[in-house]
N, C-alpha and C. Protein backbone atom coordinates (compact mmCIF):
# COMPACT_ATOMS: atom_id res chain seq x y z
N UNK A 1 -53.88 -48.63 -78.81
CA UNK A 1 -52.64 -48.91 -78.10
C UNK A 1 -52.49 -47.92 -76.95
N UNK A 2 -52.36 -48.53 -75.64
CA UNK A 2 -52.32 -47.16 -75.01
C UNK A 2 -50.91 -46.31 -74.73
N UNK A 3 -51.11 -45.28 -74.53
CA UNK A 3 -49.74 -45.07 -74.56
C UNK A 3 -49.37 -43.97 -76.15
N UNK A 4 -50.39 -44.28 -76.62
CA UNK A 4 -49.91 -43.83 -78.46
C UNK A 4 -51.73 -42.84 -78.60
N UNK A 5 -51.61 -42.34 -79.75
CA UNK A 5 -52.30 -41.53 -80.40
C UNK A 5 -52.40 -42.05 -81.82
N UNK A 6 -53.69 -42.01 -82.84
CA UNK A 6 -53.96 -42.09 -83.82
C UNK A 6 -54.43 -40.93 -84.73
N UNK A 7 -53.08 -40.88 -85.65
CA UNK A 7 -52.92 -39.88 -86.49
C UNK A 7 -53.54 -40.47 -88.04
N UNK A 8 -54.09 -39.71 -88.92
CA UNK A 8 -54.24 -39.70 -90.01
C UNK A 8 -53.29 -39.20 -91.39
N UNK A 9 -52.94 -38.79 -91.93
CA UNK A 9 -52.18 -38.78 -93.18
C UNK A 9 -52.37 -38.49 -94.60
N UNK A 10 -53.16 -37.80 -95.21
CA UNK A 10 -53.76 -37.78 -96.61
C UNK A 10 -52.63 -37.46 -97.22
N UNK A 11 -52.37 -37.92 -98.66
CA UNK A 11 -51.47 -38.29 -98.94
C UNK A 11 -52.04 -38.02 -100.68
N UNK A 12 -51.29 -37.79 -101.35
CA UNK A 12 -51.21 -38.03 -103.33
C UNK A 12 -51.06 -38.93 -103.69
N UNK A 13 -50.46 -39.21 -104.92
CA UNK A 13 -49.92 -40.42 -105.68
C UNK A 13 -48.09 -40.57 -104.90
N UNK A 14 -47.70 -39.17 -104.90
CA UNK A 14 -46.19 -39.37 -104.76
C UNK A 14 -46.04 -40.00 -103.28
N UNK A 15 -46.50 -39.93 -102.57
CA UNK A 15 -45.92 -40.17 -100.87
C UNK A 15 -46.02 -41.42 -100.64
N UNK A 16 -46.97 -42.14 -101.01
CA UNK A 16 -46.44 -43.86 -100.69
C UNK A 16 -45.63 -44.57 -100.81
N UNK A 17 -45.16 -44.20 -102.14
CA UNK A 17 -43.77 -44.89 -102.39
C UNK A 17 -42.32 -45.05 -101.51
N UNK A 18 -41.99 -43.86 -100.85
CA UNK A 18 -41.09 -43.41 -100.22
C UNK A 18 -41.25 -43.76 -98.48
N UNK A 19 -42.92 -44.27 -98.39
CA UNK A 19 -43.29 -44.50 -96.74
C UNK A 19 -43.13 -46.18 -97.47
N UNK A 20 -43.15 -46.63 -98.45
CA UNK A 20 -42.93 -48.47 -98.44
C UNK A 20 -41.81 -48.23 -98.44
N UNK A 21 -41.17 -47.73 -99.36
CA UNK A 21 -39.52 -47.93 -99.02
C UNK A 21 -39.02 -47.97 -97.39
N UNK A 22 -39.52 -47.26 -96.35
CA UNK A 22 -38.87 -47.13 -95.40
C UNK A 22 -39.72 -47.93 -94.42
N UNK A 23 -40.02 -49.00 -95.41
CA UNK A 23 -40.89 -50.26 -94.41
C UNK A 23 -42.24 -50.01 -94.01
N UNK A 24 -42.75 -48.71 -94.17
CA UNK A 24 -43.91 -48.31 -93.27
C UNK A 24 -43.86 -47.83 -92.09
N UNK A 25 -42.82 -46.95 -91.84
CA UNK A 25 -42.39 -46.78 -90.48
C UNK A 25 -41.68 -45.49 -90.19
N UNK A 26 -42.08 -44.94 -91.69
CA UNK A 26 -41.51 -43.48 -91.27
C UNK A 26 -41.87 -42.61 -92.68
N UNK A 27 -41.96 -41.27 -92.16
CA UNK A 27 -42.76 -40.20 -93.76
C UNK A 27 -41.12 -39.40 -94.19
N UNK A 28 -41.03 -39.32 -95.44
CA UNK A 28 -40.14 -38.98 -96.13
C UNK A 28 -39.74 -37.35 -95.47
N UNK A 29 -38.86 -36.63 -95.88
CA UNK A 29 -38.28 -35.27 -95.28
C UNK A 29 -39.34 -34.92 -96.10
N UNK A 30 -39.20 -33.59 -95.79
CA UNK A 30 -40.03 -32.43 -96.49
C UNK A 30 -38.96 -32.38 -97.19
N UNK A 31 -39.97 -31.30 -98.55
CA UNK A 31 -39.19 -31.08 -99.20
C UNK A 31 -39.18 -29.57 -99.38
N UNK A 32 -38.47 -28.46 -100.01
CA UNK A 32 -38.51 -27.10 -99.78
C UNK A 32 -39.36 -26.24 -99.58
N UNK A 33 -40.50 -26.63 -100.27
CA UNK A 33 -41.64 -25.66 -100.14
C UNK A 33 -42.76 -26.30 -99.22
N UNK A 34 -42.51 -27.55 -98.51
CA UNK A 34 -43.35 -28.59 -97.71
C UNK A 34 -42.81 -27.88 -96.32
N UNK A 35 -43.14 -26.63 -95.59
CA UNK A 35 -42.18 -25.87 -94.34
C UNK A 35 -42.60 -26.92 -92.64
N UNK A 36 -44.35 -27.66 -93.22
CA UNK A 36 -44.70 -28.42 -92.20
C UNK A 36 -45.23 -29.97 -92.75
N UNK A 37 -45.00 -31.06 -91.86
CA UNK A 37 -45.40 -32.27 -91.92
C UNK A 37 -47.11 -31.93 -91.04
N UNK A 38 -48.07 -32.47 -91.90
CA UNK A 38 -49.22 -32.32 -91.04
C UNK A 38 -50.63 -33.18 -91.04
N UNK A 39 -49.93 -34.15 -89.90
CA UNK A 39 -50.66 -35.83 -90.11
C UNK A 39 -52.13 -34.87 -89.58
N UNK A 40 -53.43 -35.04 -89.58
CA UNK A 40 -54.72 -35.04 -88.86
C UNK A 40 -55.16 -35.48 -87.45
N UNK A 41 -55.99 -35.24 -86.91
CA UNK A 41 -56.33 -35.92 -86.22
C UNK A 41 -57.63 -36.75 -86.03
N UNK A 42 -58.73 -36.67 -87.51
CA UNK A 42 -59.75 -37.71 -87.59
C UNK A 42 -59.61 -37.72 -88.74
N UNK A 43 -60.06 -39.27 -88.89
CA UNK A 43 -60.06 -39.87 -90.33
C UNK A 43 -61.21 -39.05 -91.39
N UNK A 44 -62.05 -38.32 -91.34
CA UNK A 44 -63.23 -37.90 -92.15
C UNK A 44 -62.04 -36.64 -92.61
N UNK A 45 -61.41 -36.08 -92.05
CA UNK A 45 -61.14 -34.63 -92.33
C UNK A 45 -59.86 -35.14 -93.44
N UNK A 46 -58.99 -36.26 -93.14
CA UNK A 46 -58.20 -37.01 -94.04
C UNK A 46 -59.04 -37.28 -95.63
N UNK A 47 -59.96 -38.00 -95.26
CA UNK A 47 -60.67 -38.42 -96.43
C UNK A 47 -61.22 -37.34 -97.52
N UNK A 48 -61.67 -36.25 -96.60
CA UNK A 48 -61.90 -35.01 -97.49
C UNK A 48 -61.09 -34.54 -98.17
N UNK A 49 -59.49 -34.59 -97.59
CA UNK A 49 -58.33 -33.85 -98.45
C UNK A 49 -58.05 -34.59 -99.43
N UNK A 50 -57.98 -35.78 -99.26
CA UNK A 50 -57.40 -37.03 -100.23
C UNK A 50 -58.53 -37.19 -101.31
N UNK A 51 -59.55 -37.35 -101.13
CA UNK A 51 -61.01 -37.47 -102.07
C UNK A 51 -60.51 -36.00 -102.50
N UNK A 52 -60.97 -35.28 -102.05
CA UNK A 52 -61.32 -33.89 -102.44
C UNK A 52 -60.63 -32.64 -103.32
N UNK A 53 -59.19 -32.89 -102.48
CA UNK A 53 -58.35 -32.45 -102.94
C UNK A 53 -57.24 -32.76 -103.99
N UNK A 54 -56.30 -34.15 -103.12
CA UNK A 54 -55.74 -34.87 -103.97
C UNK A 54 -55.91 -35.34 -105.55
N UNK A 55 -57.41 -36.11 -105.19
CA UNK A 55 -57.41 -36.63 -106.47
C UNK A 55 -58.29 -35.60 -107.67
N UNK A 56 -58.53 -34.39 -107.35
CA UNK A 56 -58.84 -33.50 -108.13
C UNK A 56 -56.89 -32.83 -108.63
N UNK A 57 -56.50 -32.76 -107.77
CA UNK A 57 -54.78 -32.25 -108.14
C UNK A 57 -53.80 -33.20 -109.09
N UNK A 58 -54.28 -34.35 -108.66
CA UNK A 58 -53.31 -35.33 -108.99
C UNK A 58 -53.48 -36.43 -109.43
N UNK A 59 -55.05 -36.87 -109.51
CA UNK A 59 -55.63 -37.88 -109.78
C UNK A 59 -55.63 -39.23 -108.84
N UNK A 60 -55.06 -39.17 -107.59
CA UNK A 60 -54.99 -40.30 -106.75
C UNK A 60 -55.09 -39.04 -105.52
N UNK A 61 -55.82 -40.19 -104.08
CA UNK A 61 -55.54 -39.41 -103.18
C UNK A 61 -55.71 -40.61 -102.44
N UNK A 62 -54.86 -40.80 -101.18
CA UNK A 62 -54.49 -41.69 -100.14
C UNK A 62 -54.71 -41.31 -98.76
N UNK A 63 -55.41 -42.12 -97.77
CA UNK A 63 -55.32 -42.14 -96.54
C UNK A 63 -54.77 -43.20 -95.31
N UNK A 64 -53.74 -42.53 -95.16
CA UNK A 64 -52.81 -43.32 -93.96
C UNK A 64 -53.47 -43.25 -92.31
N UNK A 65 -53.09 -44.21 -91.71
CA UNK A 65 -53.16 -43.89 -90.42
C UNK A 65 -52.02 -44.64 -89.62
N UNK A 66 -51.72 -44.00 -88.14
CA UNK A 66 -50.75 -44.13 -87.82
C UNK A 66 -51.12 -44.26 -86.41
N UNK A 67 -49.91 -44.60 -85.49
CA UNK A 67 -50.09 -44.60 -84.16
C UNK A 67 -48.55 -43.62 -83.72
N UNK A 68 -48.96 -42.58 -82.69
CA UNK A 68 -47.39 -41.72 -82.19
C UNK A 68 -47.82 -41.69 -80.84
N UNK A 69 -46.37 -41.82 -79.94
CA UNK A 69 -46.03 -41.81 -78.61
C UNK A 69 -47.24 -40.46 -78.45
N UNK A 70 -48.20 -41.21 -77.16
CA UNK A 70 -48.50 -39.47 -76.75
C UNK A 70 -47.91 -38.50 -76.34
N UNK A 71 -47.02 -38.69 -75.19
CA UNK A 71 -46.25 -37.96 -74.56
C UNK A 71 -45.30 -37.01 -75.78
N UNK A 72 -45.23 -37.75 -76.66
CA UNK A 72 -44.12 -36.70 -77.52
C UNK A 72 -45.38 -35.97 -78.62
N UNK A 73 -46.30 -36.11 -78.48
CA UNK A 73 -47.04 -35.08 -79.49
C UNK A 73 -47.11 -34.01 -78.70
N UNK A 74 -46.96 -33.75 -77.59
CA UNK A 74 -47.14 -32.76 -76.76
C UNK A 74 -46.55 -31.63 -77.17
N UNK A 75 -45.69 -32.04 -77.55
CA UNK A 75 -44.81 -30.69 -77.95
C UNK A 75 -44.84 -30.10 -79.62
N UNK A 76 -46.10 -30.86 -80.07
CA UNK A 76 -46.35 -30.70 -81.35
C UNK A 76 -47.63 -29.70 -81.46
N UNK A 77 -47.56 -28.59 -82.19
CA UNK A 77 -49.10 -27.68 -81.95
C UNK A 77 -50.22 -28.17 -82.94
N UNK A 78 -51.43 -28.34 -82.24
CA UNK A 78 -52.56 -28.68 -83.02
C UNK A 78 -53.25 -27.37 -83.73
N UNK A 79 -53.54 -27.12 -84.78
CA UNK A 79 -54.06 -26.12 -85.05
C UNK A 79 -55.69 -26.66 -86.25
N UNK A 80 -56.58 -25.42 -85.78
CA UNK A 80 -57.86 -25.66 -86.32
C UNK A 80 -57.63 -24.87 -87.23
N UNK A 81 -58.04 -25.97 -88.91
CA UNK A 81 -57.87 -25.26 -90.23
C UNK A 81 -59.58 -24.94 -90.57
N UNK A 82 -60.26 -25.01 -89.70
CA UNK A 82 -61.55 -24.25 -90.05
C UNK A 82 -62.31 -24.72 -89.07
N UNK A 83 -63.81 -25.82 -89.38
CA UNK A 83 -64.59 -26.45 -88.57
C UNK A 83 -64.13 -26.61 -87.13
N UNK A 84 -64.72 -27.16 -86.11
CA UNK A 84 -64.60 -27.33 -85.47
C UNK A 84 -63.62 -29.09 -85.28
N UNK A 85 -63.91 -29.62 -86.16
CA UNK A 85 -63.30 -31.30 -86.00
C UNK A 85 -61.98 -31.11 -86.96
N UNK A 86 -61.79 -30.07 -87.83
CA UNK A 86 -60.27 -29.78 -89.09
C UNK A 86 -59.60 -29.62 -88.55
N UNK A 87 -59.05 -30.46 -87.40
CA UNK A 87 -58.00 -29.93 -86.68
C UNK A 87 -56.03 -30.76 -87.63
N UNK A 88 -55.24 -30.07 -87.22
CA UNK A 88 -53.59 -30.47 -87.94
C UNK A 88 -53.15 -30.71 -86.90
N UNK A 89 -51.91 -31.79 -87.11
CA UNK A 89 -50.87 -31.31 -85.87
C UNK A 89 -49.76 -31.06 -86.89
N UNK A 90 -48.94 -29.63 -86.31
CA UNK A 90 -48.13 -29.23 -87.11
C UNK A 90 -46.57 -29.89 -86.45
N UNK A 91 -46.07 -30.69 -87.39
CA UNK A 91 -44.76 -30.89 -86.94
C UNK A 91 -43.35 -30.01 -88.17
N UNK A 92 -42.77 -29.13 -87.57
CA UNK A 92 -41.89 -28.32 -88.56
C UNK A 92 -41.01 -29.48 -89.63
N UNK A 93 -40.69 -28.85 -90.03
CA UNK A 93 -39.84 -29.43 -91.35
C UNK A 93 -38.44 -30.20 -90.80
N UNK A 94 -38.12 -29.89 -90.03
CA UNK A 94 -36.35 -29.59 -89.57
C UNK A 94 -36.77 -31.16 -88.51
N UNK A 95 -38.08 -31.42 -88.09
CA UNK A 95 -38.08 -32.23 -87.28
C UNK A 95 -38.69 -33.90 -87.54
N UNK A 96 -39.19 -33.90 -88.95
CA UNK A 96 -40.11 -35.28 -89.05
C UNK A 96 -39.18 -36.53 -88.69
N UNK A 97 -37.50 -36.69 -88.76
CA UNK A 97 -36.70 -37.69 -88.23
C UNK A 97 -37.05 -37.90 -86.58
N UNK A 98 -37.40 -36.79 -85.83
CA UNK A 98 -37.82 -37.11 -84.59
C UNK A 98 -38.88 -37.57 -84.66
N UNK A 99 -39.92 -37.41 -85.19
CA UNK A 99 -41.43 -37.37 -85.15
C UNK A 99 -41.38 -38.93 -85.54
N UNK A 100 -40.64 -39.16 -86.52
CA UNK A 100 -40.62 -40.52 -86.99
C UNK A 100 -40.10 -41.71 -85.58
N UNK A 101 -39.50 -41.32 -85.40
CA UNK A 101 -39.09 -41.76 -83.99
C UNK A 101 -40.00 -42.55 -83.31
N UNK A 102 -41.22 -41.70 -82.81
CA UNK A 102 -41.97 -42.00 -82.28
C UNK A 102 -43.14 -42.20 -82.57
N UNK A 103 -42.93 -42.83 -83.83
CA UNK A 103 -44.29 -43.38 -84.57
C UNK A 103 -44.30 -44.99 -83.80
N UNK A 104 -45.27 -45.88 -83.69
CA UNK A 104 -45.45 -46.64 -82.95
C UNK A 104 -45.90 -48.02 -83.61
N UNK A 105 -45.61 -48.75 -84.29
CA UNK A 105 -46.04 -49.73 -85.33
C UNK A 105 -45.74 -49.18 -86.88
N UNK A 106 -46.63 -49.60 -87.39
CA UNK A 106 -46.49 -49.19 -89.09
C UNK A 106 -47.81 -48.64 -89.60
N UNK A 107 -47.37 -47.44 -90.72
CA UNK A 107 -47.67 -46.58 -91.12
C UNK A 107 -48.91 -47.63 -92.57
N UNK A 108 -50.65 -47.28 -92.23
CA UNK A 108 -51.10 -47.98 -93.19
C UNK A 108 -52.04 -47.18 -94.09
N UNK A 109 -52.51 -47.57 -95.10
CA UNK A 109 -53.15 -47.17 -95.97
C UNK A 109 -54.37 -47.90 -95.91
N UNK A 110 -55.52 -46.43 -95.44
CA UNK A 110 -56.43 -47.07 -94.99
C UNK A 110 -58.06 -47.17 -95.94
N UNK A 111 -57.38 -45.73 -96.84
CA UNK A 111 -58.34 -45.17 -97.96
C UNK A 111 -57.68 -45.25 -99.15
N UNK A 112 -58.41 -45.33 -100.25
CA UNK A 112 -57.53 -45.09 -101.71
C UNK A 112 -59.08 -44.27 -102.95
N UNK A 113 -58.36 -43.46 -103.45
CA UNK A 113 -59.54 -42.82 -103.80
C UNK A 113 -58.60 -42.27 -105.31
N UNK A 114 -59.51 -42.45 -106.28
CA UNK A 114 -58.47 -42.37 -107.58
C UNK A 114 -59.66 -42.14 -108.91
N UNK A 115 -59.52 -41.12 -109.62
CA UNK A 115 -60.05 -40.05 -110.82
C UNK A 115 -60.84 -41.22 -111.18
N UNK A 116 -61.92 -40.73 -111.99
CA UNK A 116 -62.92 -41.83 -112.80
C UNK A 116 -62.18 -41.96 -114.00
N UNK A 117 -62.08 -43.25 -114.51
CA UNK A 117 -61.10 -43.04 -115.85
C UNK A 117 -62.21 -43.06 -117.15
């Protein structure tokens, strides 16, 4: 889409529920100890947290992807959590109702990755 950016999302068992409730069109508040919202910016580095992490924590791990206004990520800081491609964009706590704002279509689930039973 031009005009927009494609964000990623790894996600647990708990966070889907609360992004269907709101149609697919927006990520739930943080919650107290959650200080940043922090969609990705490539799908492999998503898949690692959700495979890797998630469903070792929690037994499910989820990957969303999204589309956001470019112009308004601008003011959002990208930060490298290691590698060269682990990059975050950090959006603060106080702000995901804006951020939501300018999400651009609907919020999908693009991976699903869940414990061997």
């Amino acid at each position: 889409m031009p005009g927009t950016t494609p964000l990623w999302r790894p996600t647990g068992p708990e966070e889907p529920a609360p992004v269907a409730a709101a149609g697919w069109t927006a990520w739930p508040p943080r919650l107290p100890e959650q200080p940043i919202l922090y969609p990705v910016l490539n799908e492999d580095y998503a898949v690692r947290i959700a495979r890797d992490w998630n469903v070792p924590a929690s037994g499910s791990g989820y990957v969303t992807r999204f589309e956001v206004d470019t112009a308004f990520l601008e003011r959002c800081p990208v930060r490298q959590a290691g590698g060269e491609t682990i990059l975050e964009l950090w959006v603060p706590a106080e702000e995901p109702a804006e951020f939501n704002r300018h999400i651009v279509g609907r919020i999908e689930v693009v991976r699903e990755f869940h414990a061997a039973v």
